[in-house]
N, C-alpha and C. Protein backbone atom coordinates (compact mmCIF):
# COMPACT_ATOMS: atom_id res chain seq x y z
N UNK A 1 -9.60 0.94 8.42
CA UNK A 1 -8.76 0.69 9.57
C UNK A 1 -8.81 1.93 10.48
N UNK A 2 -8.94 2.06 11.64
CA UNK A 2 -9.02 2.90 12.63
C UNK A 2 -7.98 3.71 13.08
N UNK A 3 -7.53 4.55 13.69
CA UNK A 3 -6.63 5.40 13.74
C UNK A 3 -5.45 4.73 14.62
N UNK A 4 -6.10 3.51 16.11
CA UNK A 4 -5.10 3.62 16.36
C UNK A 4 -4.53 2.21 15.99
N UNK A 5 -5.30 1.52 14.97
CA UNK A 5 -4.76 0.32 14.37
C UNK A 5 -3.93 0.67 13.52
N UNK A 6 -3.98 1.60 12.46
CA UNK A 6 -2.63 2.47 11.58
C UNK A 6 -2.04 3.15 12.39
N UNK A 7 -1.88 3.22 13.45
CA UNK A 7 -0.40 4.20 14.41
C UNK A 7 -0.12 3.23 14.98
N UNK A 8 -0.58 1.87 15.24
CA UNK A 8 0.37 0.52 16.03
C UNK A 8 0.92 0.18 14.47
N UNK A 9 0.62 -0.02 13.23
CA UNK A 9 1.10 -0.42 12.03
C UNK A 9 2.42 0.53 11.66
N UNK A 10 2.25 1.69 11.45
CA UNK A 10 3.07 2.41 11.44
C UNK A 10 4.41 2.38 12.57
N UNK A 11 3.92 2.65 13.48
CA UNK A 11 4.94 2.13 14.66
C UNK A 11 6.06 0.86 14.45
N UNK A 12 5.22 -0.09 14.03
CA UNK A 12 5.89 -1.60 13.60
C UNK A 12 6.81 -1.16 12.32
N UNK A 13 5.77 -0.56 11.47
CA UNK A 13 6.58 -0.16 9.91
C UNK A 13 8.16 0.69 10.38
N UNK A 14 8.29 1.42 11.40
CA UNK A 14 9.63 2.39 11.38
C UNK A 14 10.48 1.40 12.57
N UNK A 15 9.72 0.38 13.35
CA UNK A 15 10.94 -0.31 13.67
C UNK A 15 12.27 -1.00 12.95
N UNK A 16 11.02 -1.90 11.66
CA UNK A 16 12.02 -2.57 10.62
C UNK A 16 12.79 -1.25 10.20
N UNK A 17 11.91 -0.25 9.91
CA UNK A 17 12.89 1.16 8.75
C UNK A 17 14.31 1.12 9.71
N UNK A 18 14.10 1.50 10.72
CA UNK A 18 15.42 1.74 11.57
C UNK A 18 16.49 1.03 11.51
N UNK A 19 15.72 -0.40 11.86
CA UNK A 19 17.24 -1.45 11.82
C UNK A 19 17.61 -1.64 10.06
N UNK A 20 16.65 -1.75 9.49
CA UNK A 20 17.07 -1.58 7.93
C UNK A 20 18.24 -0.86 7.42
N UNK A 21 17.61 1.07 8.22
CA UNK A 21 18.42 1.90 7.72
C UNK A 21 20.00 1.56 8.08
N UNK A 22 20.02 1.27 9.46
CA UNK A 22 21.44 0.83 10.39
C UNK A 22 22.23 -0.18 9.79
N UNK A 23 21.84 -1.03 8.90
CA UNK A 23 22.05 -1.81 8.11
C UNK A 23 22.94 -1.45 6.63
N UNK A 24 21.80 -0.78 6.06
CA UNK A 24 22.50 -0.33 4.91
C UNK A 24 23.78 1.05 4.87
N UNK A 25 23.09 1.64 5.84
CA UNK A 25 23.99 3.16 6.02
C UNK A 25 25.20 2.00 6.79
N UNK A 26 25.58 0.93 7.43
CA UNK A 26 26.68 0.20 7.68
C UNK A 26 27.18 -0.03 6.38
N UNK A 27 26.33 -0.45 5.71
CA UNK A 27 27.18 -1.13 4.41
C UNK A 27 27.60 -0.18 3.32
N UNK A 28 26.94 1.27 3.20
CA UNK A 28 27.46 2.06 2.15
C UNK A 28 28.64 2.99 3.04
N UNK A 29 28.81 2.63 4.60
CA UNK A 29 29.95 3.05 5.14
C UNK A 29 31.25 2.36 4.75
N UNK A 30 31.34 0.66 4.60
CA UNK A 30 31.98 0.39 4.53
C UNK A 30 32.67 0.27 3.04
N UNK A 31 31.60 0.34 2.06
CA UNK A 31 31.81 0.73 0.36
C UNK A 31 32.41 1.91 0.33
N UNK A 32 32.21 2.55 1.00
CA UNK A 32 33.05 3.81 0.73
C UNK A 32 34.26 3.84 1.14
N UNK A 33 34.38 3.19 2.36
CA UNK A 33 35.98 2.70 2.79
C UNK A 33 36.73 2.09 1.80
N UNK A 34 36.36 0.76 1.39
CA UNK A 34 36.53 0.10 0.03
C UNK A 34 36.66 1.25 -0.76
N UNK A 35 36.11 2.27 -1.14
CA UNK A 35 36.49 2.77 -2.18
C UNK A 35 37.82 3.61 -1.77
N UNK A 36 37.86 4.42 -0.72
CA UNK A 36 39.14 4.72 -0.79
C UNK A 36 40.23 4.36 -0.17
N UNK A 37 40.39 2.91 0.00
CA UNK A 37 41.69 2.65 -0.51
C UNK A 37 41.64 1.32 -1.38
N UNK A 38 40.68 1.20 -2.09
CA UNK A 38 40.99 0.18 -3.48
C UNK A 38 40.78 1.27 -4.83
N UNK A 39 41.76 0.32 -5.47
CA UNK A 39 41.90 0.91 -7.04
C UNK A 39 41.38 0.47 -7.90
N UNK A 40 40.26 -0.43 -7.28
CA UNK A 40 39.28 -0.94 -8.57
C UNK A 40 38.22 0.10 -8.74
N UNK A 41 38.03 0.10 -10.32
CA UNK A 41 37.17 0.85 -10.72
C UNK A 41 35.63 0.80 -10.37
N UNK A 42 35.09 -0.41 -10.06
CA UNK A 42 33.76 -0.67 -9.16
C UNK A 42 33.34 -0.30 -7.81
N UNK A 43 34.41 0.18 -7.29
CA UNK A 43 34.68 0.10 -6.19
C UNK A 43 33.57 1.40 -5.26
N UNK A 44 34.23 2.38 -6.17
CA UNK A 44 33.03 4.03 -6.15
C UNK A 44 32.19 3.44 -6.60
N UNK A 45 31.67 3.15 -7.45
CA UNK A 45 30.13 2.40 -8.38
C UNK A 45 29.50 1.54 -7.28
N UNK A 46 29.83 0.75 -6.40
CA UNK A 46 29.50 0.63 -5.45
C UNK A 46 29.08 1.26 -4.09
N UNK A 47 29.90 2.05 -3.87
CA UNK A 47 29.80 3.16 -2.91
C UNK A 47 28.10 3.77 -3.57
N UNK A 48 28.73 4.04 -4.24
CA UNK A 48 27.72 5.75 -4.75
C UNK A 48 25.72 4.57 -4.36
N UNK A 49 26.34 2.91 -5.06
CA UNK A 49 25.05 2.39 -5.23
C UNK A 49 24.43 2.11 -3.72
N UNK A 50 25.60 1.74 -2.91
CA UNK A 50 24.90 1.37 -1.43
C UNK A 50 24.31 3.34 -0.47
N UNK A 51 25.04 3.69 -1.37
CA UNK A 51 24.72 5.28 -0.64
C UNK A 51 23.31 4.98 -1.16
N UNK A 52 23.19 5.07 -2.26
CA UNK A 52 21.53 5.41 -2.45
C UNK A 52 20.42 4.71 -1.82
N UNK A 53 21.05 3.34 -1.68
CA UNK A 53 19.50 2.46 -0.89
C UNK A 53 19.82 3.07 0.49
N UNK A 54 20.80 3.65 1.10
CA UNK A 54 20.76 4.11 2.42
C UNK A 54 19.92 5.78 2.43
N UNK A 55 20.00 6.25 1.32
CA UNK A 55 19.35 7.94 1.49
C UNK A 55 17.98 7.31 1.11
N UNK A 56 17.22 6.34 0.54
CA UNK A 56 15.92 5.78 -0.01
C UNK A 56 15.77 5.19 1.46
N UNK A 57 16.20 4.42 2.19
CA UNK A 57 15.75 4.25 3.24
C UNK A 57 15.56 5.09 3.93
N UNK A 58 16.52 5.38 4.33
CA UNK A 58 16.47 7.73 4.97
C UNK A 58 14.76 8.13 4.88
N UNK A 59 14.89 8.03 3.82
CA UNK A 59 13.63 9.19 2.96
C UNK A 59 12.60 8.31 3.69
N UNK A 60 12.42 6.98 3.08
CA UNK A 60 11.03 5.81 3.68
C UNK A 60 11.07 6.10 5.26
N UNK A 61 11.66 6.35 5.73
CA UNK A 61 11.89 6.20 7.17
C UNK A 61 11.38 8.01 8.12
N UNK A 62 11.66 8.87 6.94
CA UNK A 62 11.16 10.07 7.10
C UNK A 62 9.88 10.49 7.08
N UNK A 63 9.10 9.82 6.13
CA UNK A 63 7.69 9.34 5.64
C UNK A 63 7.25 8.83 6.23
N UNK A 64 7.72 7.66 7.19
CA UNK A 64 6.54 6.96 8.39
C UNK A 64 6.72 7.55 9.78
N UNK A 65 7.30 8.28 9.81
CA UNK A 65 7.69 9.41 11.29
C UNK A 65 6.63 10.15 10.53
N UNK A 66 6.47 10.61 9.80
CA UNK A 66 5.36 11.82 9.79
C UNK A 66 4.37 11.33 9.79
N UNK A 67 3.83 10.09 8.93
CA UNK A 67 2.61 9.86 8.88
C UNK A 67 2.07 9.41 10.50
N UNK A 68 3.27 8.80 11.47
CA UNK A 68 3.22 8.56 12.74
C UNK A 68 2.69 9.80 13.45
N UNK A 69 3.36 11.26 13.61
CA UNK A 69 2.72 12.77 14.40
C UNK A 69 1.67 12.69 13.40
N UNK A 70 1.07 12.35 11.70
CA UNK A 70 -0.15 12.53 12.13
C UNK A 70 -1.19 12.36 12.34
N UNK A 71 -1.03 10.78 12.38
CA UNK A 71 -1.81 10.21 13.15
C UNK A 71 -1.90 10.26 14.54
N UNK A 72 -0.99 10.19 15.60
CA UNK A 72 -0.74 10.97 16.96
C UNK A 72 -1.42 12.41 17.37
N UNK A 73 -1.63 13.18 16.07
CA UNK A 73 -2.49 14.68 15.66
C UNK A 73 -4.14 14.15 16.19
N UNK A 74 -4.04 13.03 14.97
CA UNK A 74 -5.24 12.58 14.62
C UNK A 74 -6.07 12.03 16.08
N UNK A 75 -5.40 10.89 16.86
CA UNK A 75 -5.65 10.37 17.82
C UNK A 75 -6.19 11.43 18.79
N UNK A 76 -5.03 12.66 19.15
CA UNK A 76 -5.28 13.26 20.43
C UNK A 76 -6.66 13.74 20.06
N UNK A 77 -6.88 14.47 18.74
CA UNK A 77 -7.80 15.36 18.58
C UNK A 77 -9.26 14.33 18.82
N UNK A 78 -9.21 13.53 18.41
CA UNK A 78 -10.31 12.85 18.41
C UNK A 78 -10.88 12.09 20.46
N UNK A 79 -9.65 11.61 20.96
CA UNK A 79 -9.57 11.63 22.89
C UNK A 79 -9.96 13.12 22.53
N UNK A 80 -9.69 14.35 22.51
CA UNK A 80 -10.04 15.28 22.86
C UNK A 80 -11.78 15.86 22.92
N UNK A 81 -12.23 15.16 21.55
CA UNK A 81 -13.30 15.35 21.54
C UNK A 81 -14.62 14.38 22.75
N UNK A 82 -14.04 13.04 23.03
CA UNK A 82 -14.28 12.00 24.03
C UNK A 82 -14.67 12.86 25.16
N UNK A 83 -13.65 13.37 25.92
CA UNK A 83 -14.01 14.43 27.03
C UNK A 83 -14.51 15.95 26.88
N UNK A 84 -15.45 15.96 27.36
CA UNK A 84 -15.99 17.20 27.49
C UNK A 84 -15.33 18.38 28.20
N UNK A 85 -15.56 19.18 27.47
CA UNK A 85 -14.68 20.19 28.12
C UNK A 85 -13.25 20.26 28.02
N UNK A 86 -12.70 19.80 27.59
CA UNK A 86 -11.46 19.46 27.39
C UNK A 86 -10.81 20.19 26.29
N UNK A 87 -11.37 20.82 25.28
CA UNK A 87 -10.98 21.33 23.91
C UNK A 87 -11.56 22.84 24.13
């Protein structure tokens, strides 16, 4: 696959990450609310569990931003080489 067919893929890949993340970091916001002010014992056990798919999304979402600059690295350098003189 070509460089800028994996940086339109990638691109697509951190749209879903985003609304994903907005998603879950909503829902381990509101588990945590739930947790403090309910007195059920699941209540944190929940929290702590929606925190984690929100820092795992975090992380996935950190990972396709980079692989995005470097492929963007990748792209310019290679236009760079296209024009002469230019580098």
């Amino acid at each position: 696959m070509d460089v800028h067919a994996r940086l339109k893929k990638a691109r697509e890949e951190l749209v879903v990450l985003e609304e994903q993340l907005a998603a879950l970091s909503e829902e381990a916001d509101d588990a945590r609310l739930r947790a403090l002010v309910s007195e059920a014992r699941g209540a944190d056990r929940e929290h702590r569990d929606a925190q984690k798919h929100a820092d795992a999304m975090a992380r996935s979402r950190t990972a396709v931003m980079a692989t995005i600059a470097e492929l963007e690295s990748t792209q310019n350098r290679l236009l760079d080489q296209l024009v002469p003189g230019s580098a």
